[in-house]
Protein backbone atom coordinates (compact mmCIF):
# COMPACT_ATOMS: atom_id res chain seq x y z
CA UNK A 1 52.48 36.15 -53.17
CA UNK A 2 50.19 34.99 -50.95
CA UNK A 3 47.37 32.37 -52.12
CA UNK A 4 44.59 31.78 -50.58
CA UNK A 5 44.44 28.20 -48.84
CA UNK A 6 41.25 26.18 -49.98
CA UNK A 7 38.75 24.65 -46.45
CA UNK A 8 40.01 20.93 -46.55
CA UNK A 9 37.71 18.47 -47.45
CA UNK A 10 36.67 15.34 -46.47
CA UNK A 11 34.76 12.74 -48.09
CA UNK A 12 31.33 12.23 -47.07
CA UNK A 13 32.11 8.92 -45.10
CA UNK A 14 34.99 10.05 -43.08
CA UNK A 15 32.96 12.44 -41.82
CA UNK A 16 29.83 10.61 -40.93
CA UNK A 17 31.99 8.17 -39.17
CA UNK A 18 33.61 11.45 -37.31
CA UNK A 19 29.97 12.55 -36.13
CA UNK A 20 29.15 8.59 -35.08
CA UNK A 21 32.27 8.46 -32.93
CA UNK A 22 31.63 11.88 -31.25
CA UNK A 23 28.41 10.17 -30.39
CA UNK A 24 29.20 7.21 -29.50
CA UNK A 25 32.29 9.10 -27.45
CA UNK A 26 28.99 11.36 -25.68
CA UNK A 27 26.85 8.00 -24.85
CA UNK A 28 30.21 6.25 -23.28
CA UNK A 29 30.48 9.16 -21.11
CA UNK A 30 27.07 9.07 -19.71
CA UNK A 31 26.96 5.15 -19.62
CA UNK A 32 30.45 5.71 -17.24
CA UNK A 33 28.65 8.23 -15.14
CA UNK A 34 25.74 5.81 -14.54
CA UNK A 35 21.83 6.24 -14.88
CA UNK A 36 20.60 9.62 -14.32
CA UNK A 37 17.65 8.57 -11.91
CA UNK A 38 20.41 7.24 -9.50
CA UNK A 39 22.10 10.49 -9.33
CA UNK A 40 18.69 12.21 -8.11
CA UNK A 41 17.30 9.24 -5.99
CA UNK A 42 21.03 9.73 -4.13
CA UNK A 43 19.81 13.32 -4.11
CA UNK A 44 16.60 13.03 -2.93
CA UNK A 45 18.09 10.18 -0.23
CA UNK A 46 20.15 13.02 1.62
CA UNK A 47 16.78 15.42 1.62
CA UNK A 48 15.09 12.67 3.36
CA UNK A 49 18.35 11.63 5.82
CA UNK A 50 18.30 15.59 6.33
CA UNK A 51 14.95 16.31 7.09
CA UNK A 52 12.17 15.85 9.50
CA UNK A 53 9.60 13.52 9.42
CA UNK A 54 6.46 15.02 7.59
CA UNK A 55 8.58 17.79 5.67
CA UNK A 56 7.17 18.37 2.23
CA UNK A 57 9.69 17.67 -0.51
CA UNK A 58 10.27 18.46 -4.25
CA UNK A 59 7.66 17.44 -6.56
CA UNK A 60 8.53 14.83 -9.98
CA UNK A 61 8.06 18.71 -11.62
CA UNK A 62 10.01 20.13 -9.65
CA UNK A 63 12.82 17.30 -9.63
CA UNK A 64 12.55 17.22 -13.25
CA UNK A 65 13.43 21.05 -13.96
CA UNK A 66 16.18 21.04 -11.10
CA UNK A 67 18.10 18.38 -13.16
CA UNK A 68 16.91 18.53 -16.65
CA UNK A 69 15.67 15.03 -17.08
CA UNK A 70 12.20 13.89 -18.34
CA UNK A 71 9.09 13.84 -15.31
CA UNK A 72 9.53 10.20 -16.31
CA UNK A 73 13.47 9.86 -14.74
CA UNK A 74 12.42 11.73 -11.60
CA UNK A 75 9.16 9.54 -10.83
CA UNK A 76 11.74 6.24 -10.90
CA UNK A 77 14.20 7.72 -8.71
CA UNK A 78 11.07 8.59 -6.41
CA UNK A 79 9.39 5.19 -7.04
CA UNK A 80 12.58 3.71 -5.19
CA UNK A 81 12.10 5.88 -2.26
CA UNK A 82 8.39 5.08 -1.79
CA UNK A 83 8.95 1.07 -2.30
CA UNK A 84 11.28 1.21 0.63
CA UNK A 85 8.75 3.29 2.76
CA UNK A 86 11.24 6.30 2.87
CA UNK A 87 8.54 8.80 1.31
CA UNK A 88 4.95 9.15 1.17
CA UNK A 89 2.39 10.32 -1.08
CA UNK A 90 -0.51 12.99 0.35
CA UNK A 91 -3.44 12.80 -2.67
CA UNK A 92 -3.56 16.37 -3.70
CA UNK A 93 -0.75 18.06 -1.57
CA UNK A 94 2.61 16.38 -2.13
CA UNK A 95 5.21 13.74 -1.01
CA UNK A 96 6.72 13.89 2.02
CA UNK A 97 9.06 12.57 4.37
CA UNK A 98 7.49 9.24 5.55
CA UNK A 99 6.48 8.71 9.51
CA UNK A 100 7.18 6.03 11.16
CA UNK A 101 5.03 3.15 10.61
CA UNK A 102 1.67 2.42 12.54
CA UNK A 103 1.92 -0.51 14.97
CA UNK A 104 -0.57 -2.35 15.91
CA UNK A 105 -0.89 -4.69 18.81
CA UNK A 106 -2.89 -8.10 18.00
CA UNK A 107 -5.62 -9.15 21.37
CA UNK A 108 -8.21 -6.38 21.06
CA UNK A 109 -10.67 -6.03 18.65
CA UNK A 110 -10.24 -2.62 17.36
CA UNK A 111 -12.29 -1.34 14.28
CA UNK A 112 -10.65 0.93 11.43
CA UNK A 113 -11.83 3.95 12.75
CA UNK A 114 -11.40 3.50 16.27
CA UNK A 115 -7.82 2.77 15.83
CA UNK A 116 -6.64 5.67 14.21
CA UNK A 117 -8.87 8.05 16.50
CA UNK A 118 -7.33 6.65 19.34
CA UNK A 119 -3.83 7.26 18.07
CA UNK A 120 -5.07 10.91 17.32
CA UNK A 121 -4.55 10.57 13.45
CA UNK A 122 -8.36 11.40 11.15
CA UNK A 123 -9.61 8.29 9.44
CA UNK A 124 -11.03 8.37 6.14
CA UNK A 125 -12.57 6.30 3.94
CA UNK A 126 -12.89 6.22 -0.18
CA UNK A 127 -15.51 4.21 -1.62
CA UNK A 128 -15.26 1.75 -4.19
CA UNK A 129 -18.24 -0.09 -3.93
CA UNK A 130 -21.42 -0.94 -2.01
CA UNK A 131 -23.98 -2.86 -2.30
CA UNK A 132 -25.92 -6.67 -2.34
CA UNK A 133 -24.69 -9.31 -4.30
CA UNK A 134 -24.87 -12.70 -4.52
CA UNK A 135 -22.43 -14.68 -1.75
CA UNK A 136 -19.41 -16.13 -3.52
CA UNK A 137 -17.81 -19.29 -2.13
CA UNK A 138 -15.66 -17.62 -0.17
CA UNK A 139 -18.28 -15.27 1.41
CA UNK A 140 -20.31 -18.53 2.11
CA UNK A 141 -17.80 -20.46 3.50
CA UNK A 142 -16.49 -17.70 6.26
CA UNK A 143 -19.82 -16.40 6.92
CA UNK A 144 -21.22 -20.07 7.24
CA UNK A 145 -24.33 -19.02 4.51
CA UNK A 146 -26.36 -21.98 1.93
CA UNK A 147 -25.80 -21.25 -1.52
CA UNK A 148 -27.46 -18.13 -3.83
CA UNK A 149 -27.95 -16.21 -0.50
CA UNK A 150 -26.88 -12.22 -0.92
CA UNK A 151 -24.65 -10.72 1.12
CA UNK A 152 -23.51 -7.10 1.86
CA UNK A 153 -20.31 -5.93 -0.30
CA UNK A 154 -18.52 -2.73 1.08
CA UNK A 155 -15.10 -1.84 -0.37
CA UNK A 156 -13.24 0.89 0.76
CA UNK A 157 -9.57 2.74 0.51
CA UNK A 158 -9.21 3.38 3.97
CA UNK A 159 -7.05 6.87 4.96
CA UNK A 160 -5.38 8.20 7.95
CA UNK A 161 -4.71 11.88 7.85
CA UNK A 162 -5.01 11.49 4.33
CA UNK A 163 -2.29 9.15 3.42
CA UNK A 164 -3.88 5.58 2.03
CA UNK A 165 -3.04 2.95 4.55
CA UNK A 166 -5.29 0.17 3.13
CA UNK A 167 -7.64 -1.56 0.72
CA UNK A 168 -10.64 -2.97 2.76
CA UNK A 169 -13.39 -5.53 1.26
CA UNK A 170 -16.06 -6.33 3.99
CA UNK A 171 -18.92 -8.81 3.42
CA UNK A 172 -22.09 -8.55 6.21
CA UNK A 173 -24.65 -11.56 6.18
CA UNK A 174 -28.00 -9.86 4.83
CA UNK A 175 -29.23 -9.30 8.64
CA UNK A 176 -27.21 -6.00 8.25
CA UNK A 177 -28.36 -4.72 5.54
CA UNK A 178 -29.24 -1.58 7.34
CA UNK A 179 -25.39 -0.45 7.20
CA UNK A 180 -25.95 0.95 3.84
CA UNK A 181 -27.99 3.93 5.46
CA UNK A 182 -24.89 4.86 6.62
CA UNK A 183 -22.60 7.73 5.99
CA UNK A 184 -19.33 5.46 5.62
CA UNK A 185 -17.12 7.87 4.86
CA UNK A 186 -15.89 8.85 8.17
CA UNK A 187 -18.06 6.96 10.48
CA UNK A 188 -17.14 3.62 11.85
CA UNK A 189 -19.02 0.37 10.41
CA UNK A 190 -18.49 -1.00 13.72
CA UNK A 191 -20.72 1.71 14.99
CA UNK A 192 -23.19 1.52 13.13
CA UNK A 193 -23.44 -2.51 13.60
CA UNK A 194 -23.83 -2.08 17.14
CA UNK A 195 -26.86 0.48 16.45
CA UNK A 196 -28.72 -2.50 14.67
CA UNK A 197 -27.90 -4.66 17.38
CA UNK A 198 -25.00 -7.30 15.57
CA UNK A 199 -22.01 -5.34 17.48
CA UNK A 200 -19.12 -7.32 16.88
CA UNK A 201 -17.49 -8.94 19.94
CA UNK A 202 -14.94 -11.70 18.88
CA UNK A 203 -12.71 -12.48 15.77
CA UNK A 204 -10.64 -15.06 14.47
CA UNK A 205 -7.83 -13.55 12.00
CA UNK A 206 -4.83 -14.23 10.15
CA UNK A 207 -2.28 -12.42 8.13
CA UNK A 208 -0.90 -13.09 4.53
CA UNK A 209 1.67 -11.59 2.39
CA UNK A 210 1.99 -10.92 -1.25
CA UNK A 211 2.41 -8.28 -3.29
CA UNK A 212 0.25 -4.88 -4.97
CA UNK A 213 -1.16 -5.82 -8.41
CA UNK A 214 -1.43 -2.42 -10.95
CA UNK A 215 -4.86 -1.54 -8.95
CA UNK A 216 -3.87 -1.60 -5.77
CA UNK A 217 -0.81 0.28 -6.00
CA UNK A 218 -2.50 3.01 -7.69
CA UNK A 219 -5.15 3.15 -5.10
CA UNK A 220 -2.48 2.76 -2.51
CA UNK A 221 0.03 5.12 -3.99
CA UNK A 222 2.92 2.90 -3.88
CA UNK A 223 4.95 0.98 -6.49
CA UNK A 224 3.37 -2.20 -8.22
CA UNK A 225 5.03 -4.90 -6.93
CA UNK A 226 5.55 -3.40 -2.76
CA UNK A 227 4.86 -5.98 -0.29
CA UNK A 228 1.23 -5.89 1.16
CA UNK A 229 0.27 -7.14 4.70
CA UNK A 230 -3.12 -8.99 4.43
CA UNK A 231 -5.59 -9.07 7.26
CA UNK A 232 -8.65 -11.66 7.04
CA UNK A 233 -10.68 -11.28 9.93
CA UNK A 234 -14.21 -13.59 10.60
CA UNK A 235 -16.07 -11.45 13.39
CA UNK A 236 -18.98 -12.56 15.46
CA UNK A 237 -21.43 -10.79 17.46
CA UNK A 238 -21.85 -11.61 21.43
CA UNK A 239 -24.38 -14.48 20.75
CA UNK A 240 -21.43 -16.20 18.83
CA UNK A 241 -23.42 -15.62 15.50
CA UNK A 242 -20.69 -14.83 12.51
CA UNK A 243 -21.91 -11.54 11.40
CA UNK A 244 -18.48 -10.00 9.21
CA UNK A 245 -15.85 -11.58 6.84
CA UNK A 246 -13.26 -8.76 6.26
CA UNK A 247 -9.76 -9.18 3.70
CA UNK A 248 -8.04 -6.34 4.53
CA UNK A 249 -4.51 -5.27 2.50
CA UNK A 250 -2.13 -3.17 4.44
CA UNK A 251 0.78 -1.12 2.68
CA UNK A 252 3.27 -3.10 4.44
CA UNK A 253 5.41 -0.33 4.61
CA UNK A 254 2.99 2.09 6.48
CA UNK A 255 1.49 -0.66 8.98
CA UNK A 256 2.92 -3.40 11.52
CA UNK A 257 1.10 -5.66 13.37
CA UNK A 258 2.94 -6.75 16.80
CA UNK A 259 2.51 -9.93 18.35
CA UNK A 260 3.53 -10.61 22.02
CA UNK A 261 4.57 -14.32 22.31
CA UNK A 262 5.22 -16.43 25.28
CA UNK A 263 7.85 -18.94 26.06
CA UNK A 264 5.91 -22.25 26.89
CA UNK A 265 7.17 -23.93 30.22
CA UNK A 266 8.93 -26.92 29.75
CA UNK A 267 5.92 -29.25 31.54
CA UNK A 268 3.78 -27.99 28.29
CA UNK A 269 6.87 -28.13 25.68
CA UNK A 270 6.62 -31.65 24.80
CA UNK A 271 2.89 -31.87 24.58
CA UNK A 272 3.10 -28.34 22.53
CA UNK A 273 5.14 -30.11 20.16
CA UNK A 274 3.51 -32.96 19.20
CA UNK A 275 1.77 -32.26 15.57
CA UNK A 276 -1.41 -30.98 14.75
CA UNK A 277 -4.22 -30.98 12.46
CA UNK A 278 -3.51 -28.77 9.56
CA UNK A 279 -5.96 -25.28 10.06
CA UNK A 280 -8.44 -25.12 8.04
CA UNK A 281 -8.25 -22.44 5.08
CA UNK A 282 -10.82 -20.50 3.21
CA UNK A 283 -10.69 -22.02 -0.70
């Protein structure tokens, strides 16, 4: 006689602790295998290694469907590869492959515009704002200006070949003025200075580092946080008049500035040595 054999049961709490231990079994597993954004920036590292400088590679999309995580996983394991400078972003046609970086060499006076067209790359420029406004003590101090005198404000995102290299903020003394006639999108401020008759013909500059604020990195396409190369630059015209105070912030990872130093002969060594006055810094 054969009896039928009852499903065995379980009370409710054995098997709710059964289902929490599978799970807890499941989340062990993928804590052992390790984040899954470091599995696709190692990925996305041998696509780079592999390919060729200014190769087009995989969107967050498309990294997203290949390896069934959330567009949120594949933009960190990306965000690693443009902090280090390994990728870059093109506004409106990809990332690719990053080039190396732009070098410039520090003893000639070199606008924006005329750098990049002599390198054969197309400058660009995005506008943030133009305009006159009232000097701030900044603008006063470089530009050696009295108080509640207005000054010419450009700001611009400045491009080469599309790809955002900097963040420019210019202030003009209100002489120049007539710059604002001017189509500064692609022409050269420079140019256009020269055509009023305040072409610039000296400048005293120094460079700063710190690091991209929420703005700027979204302007910049790179990480907040990335290391930015900052440019001040006070420019005067061939009568020695100060005519331009420029602060401009590089993507450090996109932009070098060389400098060529000399050794100093031992006659000069001793007296090179000796300490100096503090130099003077904008407040």
């Amino acid at each position: 006689m054969v009896m039928n054999q009852q499903p065995t049961c379980f009370p409710l709490e054995v098997t709710a602790k059964c289902l929490y231990d599978l799970r807890e079994g499941s989340r062990q597993a993928m804590r052992n295998q390790g984040p899954r954004y470091l599995e696709i920036e190692g990925w996305l590292r041998t696509l780079v290694a592999k390919g060729e400088p200014g190769e087009l590679i995989p969107s967050e999309v498309e990294v997203a469907a290949r390896f069934k995580v959330s567009r949120m996983t594949a933009r960190q394991a990306m965000m690693n590869l443009l902090r280090e400078g390994l990728v870059d972003r093109r506004r409106g046609a990809g990332t690719f492959i990053a080039t190396k970086p732009i070098h410039r060499s520090e003893g000639v006076l070199f606008s924006f515009t005329e750098d990049m067209r002599r390198r054969g790359l197309s400058p660009s420029s995005e506008m943030l704002s133009v305009g006159i406004e009232i000097a701030g003590a900044r603008d006063r101090e470089a530009l050696g200006l009295p108080g509640k005198v207005k000054v010419v404000v450009i700001k611009r995102l400045r491009l080469a070949d599309e790809v955002p290299l900097s963040i420019e903020r210019v202030a003009l003394i209100p002489e120049c003025k007539a710059v604002l006639s001017a189509d500064l999108t692609t022409g050269s401020l420079h140019e256009k200075l020269r055509e009023i008759g305040y072409g610039p013909s000296t400048a005293n500059c120094w460079l700063q580092a710190r690091v991209a604020d929420r703005s700027e990195a979204k302007l910049l396409d790179i990480p907040p946080g990335t290391p930015l190369l900052v440019e001040t630059r006070v420019i005067s015209d061939a009568r020695g008049q100060i005519i331009e105070f420029t602060e401009t912030a590089y993507a450090s990872n996109r932009y070098v500035i060389d400098v060529k130093l000399n050794c100093v002969p031992a006659a000069a060594a001793a007296f090179s040595a000796a300490p100096v006055a503090p130099a003077k810094k904008l407040s």
